[in-house]
N, C-alpha and C. Protein backbone atom coordinates (compact mmCIF):
# COMPACT_ATOMS: atom_id res chain seq x y z
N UNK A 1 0.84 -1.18 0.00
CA UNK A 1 0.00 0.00 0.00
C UNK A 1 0.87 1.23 0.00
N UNK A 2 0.22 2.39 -0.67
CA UNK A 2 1.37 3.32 -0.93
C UNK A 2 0.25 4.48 -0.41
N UNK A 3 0.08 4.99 0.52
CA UNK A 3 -0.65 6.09 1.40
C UNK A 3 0.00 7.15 1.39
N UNK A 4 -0.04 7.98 1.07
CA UNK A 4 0.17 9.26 0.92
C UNK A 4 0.43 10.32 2.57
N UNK A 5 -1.03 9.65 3.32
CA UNK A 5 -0.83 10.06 4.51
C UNK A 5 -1.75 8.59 5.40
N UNK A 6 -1.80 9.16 6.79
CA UNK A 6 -1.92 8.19 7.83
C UNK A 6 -3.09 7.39 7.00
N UNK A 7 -3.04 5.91 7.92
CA UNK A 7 -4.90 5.18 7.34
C UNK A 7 -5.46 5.37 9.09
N UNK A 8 -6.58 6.01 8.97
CA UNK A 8 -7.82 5.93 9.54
C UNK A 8 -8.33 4.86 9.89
N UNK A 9 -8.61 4.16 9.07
CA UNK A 9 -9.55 2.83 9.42
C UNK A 9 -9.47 1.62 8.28
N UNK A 10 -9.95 0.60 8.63
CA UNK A 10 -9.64 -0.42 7.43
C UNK A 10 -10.60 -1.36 7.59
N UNK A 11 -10.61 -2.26 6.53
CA UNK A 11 -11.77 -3.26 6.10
C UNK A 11 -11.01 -4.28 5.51
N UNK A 12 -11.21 -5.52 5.47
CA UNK A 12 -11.01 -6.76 4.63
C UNK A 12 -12.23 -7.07 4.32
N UNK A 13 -12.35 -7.72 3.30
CA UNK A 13 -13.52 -8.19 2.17
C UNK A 13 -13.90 -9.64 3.23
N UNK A 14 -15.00 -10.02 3.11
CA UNK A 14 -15.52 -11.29 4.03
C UNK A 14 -14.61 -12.68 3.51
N UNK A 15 -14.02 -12.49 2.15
CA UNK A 15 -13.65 -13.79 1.52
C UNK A 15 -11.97 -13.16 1.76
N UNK A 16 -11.38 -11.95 2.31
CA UNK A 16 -9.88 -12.16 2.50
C UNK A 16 -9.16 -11.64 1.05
N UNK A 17 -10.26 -11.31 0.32
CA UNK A 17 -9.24 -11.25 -0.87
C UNK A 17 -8.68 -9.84 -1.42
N UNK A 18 -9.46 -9.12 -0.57
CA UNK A 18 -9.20 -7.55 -1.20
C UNK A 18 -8.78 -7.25 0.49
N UNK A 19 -8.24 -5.71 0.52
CA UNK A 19 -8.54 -4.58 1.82
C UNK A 19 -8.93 -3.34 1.44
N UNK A 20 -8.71 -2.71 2.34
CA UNK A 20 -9.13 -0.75 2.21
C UNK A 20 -8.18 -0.56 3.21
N UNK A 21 -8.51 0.84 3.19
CA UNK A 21 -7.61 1.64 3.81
C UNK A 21 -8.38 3.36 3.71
N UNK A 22 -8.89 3.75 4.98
CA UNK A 22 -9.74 5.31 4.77
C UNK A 22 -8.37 6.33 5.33
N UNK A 23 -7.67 6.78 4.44
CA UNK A 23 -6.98 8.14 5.09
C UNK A 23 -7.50 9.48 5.71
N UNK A 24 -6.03 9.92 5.92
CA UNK A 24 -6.81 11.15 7.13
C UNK A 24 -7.04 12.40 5.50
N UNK A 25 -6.23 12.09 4.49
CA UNK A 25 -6.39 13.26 3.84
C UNK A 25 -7.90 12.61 2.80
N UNK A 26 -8.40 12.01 2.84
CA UNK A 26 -10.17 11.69 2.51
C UNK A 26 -9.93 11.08 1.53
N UNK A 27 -9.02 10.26 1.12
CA UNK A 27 -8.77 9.34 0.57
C UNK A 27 -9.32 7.25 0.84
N UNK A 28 -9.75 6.64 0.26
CA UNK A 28 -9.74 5.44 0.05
C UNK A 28 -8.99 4.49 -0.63
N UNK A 29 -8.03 3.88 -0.23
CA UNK A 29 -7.09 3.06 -1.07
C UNK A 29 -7.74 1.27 -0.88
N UNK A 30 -7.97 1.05 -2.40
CA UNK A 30 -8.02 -0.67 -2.20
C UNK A 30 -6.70 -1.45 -3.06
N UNK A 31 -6.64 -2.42 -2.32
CA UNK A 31 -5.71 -3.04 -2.95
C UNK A 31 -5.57 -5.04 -2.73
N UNK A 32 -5.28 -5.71 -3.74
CA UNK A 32 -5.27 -7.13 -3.63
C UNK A 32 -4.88 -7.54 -2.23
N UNK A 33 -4.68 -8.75 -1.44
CA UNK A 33 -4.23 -8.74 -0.41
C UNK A 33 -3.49 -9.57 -0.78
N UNK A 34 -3.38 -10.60 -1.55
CA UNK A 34 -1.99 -11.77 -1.98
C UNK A 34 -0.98 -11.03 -2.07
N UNK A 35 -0.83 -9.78 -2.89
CA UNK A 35 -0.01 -9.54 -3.08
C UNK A 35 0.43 -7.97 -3.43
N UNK A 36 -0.84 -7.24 -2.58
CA UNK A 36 -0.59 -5.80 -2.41
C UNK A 36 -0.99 -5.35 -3.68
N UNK A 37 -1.34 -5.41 -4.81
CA UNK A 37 -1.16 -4.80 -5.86
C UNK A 37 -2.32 -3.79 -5.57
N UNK A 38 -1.99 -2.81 -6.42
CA UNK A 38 -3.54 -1.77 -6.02
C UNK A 38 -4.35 -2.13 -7.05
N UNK A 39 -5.50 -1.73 -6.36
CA UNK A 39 -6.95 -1.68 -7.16
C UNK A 39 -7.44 0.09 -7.27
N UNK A 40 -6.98 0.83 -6.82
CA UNK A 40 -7.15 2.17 -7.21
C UNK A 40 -6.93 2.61 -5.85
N UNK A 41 -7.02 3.82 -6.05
CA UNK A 41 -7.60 5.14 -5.05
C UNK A 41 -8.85 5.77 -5.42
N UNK A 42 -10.03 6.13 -4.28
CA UNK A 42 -10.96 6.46 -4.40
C UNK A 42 -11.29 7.84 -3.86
N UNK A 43 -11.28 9.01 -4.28
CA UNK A 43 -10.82 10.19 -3.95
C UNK A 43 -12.21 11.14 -3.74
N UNK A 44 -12.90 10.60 -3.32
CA UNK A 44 -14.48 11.54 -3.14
C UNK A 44 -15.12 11.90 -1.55
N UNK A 45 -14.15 12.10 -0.72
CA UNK A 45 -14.33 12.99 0.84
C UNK A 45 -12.81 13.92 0.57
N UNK A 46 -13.79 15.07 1.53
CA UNK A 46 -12.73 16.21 1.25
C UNK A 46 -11.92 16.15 2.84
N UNK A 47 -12.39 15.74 3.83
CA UNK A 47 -12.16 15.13 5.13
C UNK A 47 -11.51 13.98 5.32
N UNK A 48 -10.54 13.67 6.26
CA UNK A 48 -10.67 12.41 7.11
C UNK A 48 -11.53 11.13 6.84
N UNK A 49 -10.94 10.06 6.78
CA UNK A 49 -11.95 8.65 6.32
C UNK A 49 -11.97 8.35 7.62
N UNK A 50 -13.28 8.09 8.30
CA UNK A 50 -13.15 7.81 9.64
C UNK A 50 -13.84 5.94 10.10
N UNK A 51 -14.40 5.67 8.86
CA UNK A 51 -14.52 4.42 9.00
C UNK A 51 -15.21 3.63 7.63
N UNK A 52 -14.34 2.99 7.34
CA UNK A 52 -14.51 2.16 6.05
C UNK A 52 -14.99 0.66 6.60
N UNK A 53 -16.03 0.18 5.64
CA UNK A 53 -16.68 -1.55 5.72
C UNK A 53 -17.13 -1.95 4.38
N UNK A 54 -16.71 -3.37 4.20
CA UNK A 54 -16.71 -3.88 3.12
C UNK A 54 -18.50 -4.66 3.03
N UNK A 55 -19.05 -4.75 2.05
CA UNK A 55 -20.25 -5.17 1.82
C UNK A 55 -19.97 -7.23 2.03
N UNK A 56 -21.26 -7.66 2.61
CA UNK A 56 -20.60 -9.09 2.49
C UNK A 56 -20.25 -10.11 1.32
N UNK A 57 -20.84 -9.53 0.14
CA UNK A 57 -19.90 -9.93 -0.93
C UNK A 57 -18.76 -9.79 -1.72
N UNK A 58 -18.31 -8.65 -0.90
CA UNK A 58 -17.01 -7.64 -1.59
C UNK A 58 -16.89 -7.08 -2.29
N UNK A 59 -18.32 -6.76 -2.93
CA UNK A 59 -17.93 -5.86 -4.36
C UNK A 59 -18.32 -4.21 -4.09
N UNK A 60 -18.70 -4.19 -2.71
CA UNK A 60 -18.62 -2.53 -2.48
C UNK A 60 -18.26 -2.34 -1.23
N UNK A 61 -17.83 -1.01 -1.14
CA UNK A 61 -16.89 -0.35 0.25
C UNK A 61 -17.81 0.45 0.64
N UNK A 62 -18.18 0.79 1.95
CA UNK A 62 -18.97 2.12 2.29
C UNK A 62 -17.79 2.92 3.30
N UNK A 63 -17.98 4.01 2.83
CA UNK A 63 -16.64 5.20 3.76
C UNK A 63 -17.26 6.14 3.95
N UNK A 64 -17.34 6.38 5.64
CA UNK A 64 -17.45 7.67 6.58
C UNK A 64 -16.60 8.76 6.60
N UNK A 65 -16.93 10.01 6.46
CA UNK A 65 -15.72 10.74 6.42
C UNK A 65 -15.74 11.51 7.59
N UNK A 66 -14.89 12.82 7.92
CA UNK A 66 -15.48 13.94 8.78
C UNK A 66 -16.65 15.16 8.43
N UNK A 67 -16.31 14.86 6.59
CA UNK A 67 -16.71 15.77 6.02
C UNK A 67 -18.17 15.45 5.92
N UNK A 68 -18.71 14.51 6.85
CA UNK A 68 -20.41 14.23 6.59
C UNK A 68 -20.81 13.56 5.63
N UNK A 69 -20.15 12.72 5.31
CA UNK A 69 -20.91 12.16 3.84
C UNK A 69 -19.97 10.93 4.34
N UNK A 70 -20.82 9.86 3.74
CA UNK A 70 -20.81 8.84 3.13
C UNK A 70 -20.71 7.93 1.92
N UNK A 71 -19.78 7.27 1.53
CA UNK A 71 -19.56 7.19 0.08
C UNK A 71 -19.73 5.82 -0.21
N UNK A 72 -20.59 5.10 -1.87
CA UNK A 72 -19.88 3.87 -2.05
C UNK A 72 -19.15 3.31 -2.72
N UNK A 73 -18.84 2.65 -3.24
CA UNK A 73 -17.73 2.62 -3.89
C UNK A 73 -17.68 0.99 -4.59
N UNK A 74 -17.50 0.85 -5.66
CA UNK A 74 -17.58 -0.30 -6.49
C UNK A 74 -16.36 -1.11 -6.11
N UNK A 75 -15.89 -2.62 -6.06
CA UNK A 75 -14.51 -2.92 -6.03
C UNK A 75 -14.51 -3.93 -7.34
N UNK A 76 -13.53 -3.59 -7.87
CA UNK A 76 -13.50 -4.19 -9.51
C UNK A 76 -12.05 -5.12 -9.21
């Protein structure tokens, strides 16, 4: 994982195969877990990620920010 700044909070996918990562600069980073590779950055809170959770099939992230909003987010 390549974070830019601190992680906030984190999630693993129910099956282990992906993570997250909510930064303090309102960032979302996912990435493979075998082997780190990224799956993007998700850049839509202007705040603090204050708590990221993975859906129980893994194909979406929900992220809390400071900035009041809530985001979701597809995982491809």
């Amino acid at each position: 994982m390549n974070c830019a700044s601190a992680a906030k909070s984190v999630a693993w996918s129910a099956d282990g195969m992906t993570r997250a990562a909510g930064s303090a600069d309102g960032d979302v980073h996912v990435w493979r877990a075998a082997d780190y590779q990224s799956l993007g950055v998700r850049d839509g809170h202007t705040l603090p990620v204050d708590c990221i959770v993975s859906s129980p099939d893994g194909r979406t992230l929900a992220s809390a920010s400071d900035d009041e909003t809530v985001q979701l987010w597809a995982v491809e």
